[in-house]
PDB file of N, CA and C in Angstrom:
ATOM      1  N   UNK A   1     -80.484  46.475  23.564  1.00  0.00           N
ATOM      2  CA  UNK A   1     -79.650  46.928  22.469  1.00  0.00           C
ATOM      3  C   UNK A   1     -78.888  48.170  22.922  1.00  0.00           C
ATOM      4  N   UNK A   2     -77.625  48.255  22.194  1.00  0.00           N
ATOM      5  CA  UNK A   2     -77.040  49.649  22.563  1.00  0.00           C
ATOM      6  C   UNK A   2     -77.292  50.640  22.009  1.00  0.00           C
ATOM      7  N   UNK A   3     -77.828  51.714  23.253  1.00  0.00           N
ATOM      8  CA  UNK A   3     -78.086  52.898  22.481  1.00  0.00           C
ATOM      9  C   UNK A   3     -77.310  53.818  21.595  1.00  0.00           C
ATOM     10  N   UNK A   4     -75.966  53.618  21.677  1.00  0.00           N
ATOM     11  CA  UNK A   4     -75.397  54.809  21.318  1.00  0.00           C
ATOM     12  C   UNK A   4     -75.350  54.361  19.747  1.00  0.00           C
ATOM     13  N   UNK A   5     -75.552  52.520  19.570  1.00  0.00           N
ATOM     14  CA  UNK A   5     -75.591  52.715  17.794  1.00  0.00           C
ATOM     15  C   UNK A   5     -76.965  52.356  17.125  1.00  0.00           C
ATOM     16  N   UNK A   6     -76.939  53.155  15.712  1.00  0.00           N
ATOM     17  CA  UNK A   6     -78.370  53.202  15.386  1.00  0.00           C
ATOM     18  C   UNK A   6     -78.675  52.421  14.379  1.00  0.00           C
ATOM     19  N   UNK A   7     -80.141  52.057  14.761  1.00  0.00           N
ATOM     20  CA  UNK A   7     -80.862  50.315  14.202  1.00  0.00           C
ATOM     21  C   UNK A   7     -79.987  50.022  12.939  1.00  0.00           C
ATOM     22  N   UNK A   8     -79.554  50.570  12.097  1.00  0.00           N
ATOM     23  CA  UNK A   8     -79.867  50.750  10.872  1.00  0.00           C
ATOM     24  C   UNK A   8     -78.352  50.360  10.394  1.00  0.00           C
ATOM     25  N   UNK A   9     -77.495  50.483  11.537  1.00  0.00           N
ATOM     26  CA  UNK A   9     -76.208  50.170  10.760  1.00  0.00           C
ATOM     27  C   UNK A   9     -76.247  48.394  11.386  1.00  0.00           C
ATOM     28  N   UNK A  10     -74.483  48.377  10.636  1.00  0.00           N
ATOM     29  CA  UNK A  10     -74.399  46.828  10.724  1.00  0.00           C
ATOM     30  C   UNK A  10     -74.161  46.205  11.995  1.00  0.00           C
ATOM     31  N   UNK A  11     -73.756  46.890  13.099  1.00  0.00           N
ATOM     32  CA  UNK A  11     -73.106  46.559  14.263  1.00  0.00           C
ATOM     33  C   UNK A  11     -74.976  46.792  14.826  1.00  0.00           C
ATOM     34  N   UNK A  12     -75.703  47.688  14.520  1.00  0.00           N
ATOM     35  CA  UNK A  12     -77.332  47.559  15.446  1.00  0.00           C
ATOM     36  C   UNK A  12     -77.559  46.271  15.041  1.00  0.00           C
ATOM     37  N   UNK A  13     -77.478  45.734  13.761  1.00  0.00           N
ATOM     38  CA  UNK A  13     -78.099  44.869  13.678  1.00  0.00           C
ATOM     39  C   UNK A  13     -77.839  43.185  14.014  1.00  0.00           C
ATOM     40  N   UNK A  14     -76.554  43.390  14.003  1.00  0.00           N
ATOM     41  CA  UNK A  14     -75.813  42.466  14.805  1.00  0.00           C
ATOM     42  C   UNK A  14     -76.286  42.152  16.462  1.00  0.00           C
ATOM     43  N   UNK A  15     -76.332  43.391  16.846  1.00  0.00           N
ATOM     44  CA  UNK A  15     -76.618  43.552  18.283  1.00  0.00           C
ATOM     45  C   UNK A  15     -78.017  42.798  17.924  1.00  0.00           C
ATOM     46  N   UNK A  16     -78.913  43.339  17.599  1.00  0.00           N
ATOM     47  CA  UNK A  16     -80.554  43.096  17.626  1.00  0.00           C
ATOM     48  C   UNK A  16     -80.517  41.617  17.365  1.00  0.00           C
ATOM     49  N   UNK A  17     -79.360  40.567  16.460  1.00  0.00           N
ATOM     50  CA  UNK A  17     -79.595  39.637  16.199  1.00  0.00           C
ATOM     51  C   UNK A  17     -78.916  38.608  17.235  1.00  0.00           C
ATOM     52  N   UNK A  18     -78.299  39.311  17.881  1.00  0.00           N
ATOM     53  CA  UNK A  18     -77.447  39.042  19.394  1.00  0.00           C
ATOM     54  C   UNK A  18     -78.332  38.837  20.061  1.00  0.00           C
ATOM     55  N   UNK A  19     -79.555  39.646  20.325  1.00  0.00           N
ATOM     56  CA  UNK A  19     -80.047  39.933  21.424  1.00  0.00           C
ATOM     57  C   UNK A  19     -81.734  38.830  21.217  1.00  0.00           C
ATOM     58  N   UNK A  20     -81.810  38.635  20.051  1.00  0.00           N
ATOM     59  CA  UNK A  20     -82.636  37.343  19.828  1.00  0.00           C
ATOM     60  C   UNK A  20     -82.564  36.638  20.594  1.00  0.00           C
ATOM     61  N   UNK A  21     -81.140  36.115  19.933  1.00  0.00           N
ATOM     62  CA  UNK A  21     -80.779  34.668  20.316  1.00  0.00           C
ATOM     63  C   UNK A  21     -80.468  34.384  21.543  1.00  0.00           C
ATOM     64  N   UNK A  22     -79.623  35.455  22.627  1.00  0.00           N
ATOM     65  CA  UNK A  22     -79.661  35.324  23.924  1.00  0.00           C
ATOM     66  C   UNK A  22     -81.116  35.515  24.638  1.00  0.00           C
ATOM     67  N   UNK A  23     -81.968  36.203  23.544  1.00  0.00           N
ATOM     68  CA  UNK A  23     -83.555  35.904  25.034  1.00  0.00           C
ATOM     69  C   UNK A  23     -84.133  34.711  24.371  1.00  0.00           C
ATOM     70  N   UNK A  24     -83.984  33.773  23.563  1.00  0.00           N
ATOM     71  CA  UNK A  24     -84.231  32.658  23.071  1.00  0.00           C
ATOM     72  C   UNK A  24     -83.326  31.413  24.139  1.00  0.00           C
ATOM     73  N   UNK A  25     -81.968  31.672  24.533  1.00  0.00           N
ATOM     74  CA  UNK A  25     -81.349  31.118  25.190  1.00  0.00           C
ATOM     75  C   UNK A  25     -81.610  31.232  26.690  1.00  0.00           C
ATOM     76  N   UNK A  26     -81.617  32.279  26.726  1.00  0.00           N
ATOM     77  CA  UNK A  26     -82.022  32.284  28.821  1.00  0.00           C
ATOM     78  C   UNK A  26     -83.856  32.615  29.309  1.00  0.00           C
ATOM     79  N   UNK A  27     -84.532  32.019  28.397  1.00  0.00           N
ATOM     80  CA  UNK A  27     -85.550  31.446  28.452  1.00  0.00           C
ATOM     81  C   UNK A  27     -86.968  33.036  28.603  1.00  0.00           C
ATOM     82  N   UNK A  28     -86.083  33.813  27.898  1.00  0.00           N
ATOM     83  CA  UNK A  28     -86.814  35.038  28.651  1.00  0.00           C
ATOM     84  C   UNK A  28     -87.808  35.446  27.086  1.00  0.00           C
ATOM     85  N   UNK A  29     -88.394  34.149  26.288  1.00  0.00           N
ATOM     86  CA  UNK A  29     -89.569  34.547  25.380  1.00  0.00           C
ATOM     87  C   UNK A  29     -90.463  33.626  25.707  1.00  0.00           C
ATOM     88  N   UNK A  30     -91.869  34.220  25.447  1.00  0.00           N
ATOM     89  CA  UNK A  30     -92.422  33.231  26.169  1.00  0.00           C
ATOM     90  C   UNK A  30     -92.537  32.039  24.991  1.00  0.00           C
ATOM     91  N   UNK A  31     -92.940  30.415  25.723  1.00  0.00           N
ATOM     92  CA  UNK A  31     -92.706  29.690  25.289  1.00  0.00           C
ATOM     93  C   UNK A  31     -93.409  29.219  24.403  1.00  0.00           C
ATOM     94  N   UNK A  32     -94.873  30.066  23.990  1.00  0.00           N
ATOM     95  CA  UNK A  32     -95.997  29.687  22.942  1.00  0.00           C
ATOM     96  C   UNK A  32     -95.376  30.185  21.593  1.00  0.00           C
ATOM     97  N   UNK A  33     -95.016  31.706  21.727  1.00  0.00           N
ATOM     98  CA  UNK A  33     -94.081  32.107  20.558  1.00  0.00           C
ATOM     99  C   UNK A  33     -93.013  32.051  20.222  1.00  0.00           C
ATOM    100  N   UNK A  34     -91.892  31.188  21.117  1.00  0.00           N
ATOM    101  CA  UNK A  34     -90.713  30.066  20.673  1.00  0.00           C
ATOM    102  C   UNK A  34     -91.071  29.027  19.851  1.00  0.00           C
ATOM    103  N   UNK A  35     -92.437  28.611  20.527  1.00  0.00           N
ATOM    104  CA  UNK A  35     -92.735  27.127  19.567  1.00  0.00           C
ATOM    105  C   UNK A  35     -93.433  27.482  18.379  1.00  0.00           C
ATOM    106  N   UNK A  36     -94.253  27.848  18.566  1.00  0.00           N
ATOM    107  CA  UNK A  36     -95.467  28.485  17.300  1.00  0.00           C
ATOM    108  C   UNK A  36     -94.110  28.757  16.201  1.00  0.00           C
ATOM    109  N   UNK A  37     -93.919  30.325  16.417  1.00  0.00           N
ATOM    110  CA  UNK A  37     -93.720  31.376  15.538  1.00  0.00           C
ATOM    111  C   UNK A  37     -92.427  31.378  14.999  1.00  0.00           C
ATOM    112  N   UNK A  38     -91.542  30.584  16.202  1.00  0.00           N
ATOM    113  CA  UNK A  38     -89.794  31.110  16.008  1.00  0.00           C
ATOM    114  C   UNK A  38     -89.643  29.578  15.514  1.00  0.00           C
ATOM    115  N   UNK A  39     -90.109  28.823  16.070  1.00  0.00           N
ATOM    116  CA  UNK A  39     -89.714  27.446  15.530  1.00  0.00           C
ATOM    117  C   UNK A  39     -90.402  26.416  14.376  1.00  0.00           C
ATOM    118  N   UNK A  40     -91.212  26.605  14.710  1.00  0.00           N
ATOM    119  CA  UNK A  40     -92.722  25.841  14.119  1.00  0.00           C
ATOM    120  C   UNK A  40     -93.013  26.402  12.347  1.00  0.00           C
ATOM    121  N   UNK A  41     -93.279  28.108  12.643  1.00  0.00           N
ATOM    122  CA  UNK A  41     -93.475  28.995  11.221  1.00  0.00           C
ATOM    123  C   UNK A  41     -91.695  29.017  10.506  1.00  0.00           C
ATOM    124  N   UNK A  42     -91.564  29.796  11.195  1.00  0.00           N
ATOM    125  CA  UNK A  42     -89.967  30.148  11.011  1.00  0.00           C
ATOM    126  C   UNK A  42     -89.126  29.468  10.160  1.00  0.00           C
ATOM    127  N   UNK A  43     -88.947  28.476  11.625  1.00  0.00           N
ATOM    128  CA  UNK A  43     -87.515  27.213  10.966  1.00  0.00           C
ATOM    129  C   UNK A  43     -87.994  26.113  10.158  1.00  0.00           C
ATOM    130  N   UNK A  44     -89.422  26.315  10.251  1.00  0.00           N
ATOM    131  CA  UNK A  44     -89.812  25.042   8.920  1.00  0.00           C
ATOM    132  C   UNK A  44     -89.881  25.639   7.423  1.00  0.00           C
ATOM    133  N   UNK A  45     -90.026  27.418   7.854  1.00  0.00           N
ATOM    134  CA  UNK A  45     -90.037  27.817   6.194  1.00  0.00           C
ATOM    135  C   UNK A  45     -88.718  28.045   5.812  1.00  0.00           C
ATOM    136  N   UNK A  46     -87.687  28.192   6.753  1.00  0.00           N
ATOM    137  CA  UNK A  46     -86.067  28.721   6.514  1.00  0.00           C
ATOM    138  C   UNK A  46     -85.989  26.940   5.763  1.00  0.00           C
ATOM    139  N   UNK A  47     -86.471  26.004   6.385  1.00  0.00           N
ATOM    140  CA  UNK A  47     -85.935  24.448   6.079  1.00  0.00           C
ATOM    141  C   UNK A  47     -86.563  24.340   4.541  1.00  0.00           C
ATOM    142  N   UNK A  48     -87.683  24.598   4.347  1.00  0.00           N
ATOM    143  CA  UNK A  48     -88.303  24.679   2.904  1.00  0.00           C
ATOM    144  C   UNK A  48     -87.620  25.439   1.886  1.00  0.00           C
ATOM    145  N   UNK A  49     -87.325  26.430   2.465  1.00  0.00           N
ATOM    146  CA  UNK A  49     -86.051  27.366   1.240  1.00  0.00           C
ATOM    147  C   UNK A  49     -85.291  26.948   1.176  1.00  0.00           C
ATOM    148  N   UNK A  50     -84.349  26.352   2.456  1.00  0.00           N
ATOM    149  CA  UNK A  50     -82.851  25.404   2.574  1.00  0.00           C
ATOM    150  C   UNK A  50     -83.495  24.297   1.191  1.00  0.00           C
ATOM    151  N   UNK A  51     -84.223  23.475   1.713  1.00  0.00           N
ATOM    152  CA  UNK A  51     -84.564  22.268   0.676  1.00  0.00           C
ATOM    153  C   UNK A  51     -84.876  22.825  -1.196  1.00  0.00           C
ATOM    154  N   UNK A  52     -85.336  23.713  -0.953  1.00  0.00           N
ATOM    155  CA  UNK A  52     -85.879  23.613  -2.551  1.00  0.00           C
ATOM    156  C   UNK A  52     -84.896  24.782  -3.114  1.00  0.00           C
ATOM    157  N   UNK A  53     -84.326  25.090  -2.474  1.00  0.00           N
ATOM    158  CA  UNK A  53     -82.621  25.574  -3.619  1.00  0.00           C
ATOM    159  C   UNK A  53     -81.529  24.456  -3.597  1.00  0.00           C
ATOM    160  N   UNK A  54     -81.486  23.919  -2.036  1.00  0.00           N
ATOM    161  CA  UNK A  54     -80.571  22.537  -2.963  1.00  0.00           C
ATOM    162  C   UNK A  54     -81.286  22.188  -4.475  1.00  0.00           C
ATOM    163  N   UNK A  55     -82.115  21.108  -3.992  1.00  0.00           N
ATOM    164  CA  UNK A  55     -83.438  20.890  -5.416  1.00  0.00           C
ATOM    165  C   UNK A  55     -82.667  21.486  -6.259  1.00  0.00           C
ATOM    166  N   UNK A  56     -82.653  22.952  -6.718  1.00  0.00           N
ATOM    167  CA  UNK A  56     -82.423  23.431  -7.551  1.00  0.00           C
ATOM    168  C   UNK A  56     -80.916  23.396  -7.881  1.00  0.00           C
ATOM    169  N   UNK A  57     -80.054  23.325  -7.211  1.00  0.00           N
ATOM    170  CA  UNK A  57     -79.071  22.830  -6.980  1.00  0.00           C
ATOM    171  C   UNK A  57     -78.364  21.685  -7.669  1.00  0.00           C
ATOM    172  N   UNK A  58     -78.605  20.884  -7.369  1.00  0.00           N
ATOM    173  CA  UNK A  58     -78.833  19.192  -7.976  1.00  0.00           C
ATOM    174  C   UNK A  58     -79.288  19.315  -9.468  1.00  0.00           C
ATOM    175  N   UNK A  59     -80.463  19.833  -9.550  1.00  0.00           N
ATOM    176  CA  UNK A  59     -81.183  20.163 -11.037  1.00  0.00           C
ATOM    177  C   UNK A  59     -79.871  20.843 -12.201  1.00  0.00           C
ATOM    178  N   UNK A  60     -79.506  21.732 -11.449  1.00  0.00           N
ATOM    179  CA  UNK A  60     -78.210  22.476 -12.383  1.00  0.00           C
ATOM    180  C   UNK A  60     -76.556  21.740 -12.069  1.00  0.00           C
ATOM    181  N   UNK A  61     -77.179  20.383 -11.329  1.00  0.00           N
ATOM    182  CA  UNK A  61     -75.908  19.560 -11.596  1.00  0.00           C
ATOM    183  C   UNK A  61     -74.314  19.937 -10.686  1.00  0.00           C
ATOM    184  N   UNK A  62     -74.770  20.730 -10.108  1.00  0.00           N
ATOM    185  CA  UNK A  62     -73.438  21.645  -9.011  1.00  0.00           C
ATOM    186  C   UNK A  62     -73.495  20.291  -8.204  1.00  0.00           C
ATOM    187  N   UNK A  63     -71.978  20.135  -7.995  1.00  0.00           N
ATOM    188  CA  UNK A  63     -71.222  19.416  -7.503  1.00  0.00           C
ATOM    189  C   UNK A  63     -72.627  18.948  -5.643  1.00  0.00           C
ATOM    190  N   UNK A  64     -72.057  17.450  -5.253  1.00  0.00           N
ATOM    191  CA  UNK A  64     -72.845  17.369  -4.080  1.00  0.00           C
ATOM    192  C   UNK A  64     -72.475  17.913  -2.848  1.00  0.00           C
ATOM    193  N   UNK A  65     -71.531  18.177  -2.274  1.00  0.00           N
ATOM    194  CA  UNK A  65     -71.121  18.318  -1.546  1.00  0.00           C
ATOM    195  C   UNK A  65     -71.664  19.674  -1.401  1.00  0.00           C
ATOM    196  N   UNK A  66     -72.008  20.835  -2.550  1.00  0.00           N
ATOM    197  CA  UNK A  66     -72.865  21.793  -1.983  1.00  0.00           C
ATOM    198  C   UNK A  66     -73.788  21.681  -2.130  1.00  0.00           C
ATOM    199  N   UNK A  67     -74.721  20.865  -2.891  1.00  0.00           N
ATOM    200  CA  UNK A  67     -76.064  20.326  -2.492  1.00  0.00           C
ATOM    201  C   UNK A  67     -76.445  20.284  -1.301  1.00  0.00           C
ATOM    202  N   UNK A  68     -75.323  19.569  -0.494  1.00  0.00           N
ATOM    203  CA  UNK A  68     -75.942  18.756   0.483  1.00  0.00           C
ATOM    204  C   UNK A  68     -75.341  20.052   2.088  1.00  0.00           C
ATOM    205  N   UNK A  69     -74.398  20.757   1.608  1.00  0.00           N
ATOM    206  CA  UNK A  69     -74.243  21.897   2.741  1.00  0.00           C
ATOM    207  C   UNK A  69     -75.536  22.847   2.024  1.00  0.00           C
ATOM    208  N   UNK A  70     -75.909  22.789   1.471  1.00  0.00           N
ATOM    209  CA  UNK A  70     -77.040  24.119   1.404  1.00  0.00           C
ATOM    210  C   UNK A  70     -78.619  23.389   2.049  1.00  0.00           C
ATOM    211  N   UNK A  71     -78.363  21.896   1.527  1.00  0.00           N
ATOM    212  CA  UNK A  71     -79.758  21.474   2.414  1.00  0.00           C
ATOM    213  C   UNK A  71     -79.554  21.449   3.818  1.00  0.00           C
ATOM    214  N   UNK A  72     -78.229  21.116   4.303  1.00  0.00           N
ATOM    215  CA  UNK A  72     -77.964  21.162   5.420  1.00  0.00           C
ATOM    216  C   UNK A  72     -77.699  22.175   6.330  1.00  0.00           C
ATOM    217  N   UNK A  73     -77.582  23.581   5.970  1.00  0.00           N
ATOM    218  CA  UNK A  73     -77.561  24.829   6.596  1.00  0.00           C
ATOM    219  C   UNK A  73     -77.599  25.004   7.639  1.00  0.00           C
ATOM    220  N   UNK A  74     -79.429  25.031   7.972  1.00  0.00           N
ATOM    221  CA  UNK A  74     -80.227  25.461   8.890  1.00  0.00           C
ATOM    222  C   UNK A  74     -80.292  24.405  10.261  1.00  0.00           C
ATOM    223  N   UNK A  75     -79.409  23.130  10.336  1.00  0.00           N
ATOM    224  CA  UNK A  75     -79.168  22.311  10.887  1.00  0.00           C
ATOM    225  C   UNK A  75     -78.841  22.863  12.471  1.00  0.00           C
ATOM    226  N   UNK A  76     -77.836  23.614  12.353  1.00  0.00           N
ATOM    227  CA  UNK A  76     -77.662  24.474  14.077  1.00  0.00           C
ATOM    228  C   UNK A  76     -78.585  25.334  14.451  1.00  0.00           C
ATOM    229  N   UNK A  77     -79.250  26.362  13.446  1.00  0.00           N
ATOM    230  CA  UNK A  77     -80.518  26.826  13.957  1.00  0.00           C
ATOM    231  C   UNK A  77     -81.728  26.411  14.410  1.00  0.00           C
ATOM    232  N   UNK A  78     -81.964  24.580  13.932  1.00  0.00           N
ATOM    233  CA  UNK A  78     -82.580  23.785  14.224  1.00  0.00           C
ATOM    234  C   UNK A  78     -82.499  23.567  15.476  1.00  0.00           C
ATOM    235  N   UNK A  79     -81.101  23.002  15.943  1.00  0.00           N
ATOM    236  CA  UNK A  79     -80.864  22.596  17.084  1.00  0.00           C
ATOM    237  C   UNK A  79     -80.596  23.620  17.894  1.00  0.00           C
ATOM    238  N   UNK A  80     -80.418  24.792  17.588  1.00  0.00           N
ATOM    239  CA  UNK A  80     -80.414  25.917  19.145  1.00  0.00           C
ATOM    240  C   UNK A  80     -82.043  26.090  19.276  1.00  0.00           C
ATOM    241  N   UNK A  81     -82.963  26.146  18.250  1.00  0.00           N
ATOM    242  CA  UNK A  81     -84.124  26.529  18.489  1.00  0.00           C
ATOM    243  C   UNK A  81     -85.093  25.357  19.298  1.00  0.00           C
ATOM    244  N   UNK A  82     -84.842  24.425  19.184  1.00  0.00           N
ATOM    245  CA  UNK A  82     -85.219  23.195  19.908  1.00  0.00           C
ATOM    246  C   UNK A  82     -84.752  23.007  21.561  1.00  0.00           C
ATOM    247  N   UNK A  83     -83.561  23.305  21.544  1.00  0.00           N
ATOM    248  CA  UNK A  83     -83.090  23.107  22.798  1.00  0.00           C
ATOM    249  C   UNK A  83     -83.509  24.974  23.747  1.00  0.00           C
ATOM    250  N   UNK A  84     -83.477  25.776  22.947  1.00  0.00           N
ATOM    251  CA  UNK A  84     -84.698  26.984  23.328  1.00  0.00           C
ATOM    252  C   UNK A  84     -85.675  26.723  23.943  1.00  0.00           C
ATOM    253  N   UNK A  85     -86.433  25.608  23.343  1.00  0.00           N
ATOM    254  CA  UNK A  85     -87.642  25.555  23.477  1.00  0.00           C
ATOM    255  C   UNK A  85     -87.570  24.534  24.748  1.00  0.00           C
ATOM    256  N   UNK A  86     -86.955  23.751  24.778  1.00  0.00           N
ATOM    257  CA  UNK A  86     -86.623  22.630  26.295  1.00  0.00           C
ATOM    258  C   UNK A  86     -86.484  23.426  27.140  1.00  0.00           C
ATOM    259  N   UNK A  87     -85.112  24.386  27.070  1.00  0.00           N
ATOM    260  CA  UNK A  87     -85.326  24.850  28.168  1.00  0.00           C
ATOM    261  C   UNK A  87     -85.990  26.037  28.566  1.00  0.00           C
ATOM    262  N   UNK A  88     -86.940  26.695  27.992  1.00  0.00           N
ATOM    263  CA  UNK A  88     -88.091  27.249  28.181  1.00  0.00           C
ATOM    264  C   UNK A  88     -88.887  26.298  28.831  1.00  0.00           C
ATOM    265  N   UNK A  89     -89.342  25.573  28.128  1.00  0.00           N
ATOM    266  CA  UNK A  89     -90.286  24.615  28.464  1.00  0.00           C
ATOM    267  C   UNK A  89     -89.711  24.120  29.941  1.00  0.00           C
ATOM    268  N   UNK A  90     -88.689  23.814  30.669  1.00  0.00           N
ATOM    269  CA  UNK A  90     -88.713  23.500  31.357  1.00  0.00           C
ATOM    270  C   UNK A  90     -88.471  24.302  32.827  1.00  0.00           C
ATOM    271  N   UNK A  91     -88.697  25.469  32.097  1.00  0.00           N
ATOM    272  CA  UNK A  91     -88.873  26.709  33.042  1.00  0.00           C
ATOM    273  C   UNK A  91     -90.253  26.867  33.509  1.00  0.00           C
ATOM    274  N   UNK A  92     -90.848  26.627  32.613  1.00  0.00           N
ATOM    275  CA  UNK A  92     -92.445  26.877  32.621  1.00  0.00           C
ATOM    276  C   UNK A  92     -93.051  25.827  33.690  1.00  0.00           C
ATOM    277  N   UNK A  93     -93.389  24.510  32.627  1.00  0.00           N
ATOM    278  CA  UNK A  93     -93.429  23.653  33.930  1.00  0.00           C
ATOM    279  C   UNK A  93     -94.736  23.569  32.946  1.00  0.00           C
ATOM    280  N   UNK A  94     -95.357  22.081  33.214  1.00  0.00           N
ATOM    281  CA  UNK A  94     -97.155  22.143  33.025  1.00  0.00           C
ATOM    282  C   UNK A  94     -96.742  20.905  31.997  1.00  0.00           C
ATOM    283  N   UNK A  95     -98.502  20.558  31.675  1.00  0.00           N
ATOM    284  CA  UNK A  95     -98.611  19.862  30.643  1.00  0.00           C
ATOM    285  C   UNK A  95     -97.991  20.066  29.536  1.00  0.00           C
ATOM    286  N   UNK A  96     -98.808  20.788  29.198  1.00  0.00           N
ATOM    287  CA  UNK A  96     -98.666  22.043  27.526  1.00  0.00           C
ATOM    288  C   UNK A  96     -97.163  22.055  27.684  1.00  0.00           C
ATOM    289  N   UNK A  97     -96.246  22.614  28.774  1.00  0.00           N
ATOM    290  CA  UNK A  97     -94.311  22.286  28.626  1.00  0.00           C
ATOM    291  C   UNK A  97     -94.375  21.034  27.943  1.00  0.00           C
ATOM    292  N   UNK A  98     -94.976  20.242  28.335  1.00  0.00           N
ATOM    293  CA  UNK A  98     -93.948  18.674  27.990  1.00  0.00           C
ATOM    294  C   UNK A  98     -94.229  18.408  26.520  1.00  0.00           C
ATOM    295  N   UNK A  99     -95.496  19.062  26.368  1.00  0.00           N
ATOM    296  CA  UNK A  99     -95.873  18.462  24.864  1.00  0.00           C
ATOM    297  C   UNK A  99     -95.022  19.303  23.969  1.00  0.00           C
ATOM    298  N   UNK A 100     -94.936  20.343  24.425  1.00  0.00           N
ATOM    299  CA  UNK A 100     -93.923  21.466  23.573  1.00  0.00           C
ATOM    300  C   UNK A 100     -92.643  20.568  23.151  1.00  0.00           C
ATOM    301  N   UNK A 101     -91.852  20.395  24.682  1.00  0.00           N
ATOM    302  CA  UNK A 101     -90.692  19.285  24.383  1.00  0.00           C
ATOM    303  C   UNK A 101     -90.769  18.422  23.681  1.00  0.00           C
ATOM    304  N   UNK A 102     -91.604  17.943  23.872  1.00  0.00           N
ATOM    305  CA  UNK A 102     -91.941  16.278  22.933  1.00  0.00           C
ATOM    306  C   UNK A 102     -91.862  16.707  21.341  1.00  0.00           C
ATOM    307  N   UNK A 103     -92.910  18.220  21.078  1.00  0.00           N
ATOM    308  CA  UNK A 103     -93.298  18.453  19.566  1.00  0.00           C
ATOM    309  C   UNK A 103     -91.893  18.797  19.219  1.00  0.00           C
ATOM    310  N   UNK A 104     -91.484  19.565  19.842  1.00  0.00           N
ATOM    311  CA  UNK A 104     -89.609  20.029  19.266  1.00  0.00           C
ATOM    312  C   UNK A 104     -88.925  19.549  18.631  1.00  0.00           C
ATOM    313  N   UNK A 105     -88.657  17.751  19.888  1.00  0.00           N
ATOM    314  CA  UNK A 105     -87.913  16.516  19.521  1.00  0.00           C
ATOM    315  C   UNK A 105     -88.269  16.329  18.358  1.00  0.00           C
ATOM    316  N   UNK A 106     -89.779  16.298  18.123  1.00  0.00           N
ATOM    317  CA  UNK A 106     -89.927  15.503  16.808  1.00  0.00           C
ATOM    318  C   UNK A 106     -89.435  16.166  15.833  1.00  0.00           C
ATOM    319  N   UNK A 107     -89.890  17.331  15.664  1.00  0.00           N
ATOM    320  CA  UNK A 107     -89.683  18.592  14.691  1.00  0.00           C
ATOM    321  C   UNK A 107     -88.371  18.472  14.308  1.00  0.00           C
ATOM    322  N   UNK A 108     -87.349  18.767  15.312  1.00  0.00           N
ATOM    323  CA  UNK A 108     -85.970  18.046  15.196  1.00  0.00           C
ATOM    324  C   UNK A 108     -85.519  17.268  13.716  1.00  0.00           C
ATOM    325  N   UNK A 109     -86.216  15.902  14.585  1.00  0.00           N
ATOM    326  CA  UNK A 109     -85.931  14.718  14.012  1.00  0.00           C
ATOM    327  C   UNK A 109     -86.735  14.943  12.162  1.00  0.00           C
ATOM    328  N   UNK A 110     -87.465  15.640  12.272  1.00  0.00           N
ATOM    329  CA  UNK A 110     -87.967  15.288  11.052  1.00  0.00           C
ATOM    330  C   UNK A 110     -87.555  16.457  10.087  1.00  0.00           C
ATOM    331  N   UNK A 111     -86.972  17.817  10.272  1.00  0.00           N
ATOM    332  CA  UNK A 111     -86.095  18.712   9.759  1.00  0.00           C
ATOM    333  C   UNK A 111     -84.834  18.037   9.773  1.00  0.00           C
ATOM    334  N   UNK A 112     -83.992  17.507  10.118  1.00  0.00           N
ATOM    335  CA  UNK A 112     -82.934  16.854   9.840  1.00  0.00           C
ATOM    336  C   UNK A 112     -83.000  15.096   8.805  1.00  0.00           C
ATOM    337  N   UNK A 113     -84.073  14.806   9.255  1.00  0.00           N
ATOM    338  CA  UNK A 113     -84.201  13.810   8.014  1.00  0.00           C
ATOM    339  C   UNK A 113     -84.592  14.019   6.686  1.00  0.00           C
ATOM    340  N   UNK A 114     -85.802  14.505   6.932  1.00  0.00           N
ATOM    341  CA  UNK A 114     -86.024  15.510   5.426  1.00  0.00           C
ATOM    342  C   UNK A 114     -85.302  16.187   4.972  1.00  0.00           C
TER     343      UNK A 114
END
């Protein structure tokens, strides 16, 4: 992060949220707490909030088309956090990598269908 700006304004926090996503991208977290914590806890509870305000959504009758962008949101965070996790995982190397990959795919597939 840059030092000269402090945590607290909007440009730190930008940076800090910059700086996530690029050590998520060049493989530099380790890969138990990509999958666990960032993907697994995380993006399945961001997907549960995405889902149950559409829900609510629908319930108060608002048009579909934002129904269906508010269930659909979290859709690219899905897919950068998955492909995170590949290529972590395929940095690593091992059993435990492949199953990671494999659990991702699914995770994937089943946050975007649900």
């Amino acid at each position: 992060m840059d030092d000269t700006q402090p945590a607290g304004t909007a440009s730190g926090k930008v940076a800090r949220l910059a700086s996530f996503f690029r050590a998520r991208w060049r493989g530099e977290t380790a890969l138990n707490q990509l999958f666990w914590r960032d993907m697994l806890l995380a993006g399945t509870a961001i997907n549960i909030a995405s889902s149950a305000l559409a829900l609510v959504l629908l319930g108060l009758k608002l048009p579909l088309w934002l129904v269906l962008a508010v269930h659909f949101l979290p859709v690219p965070c899905n897919i950068f956090l998955a492909l995170a996790v590949w290529r972590t995982a395929e940095k690593t190397g091992g059993a435990k990598a492949s199953l990671m990959m494999l659990g991702s795919a699914l995770w994937l597939i089943a946050t975007v269908i649900v």
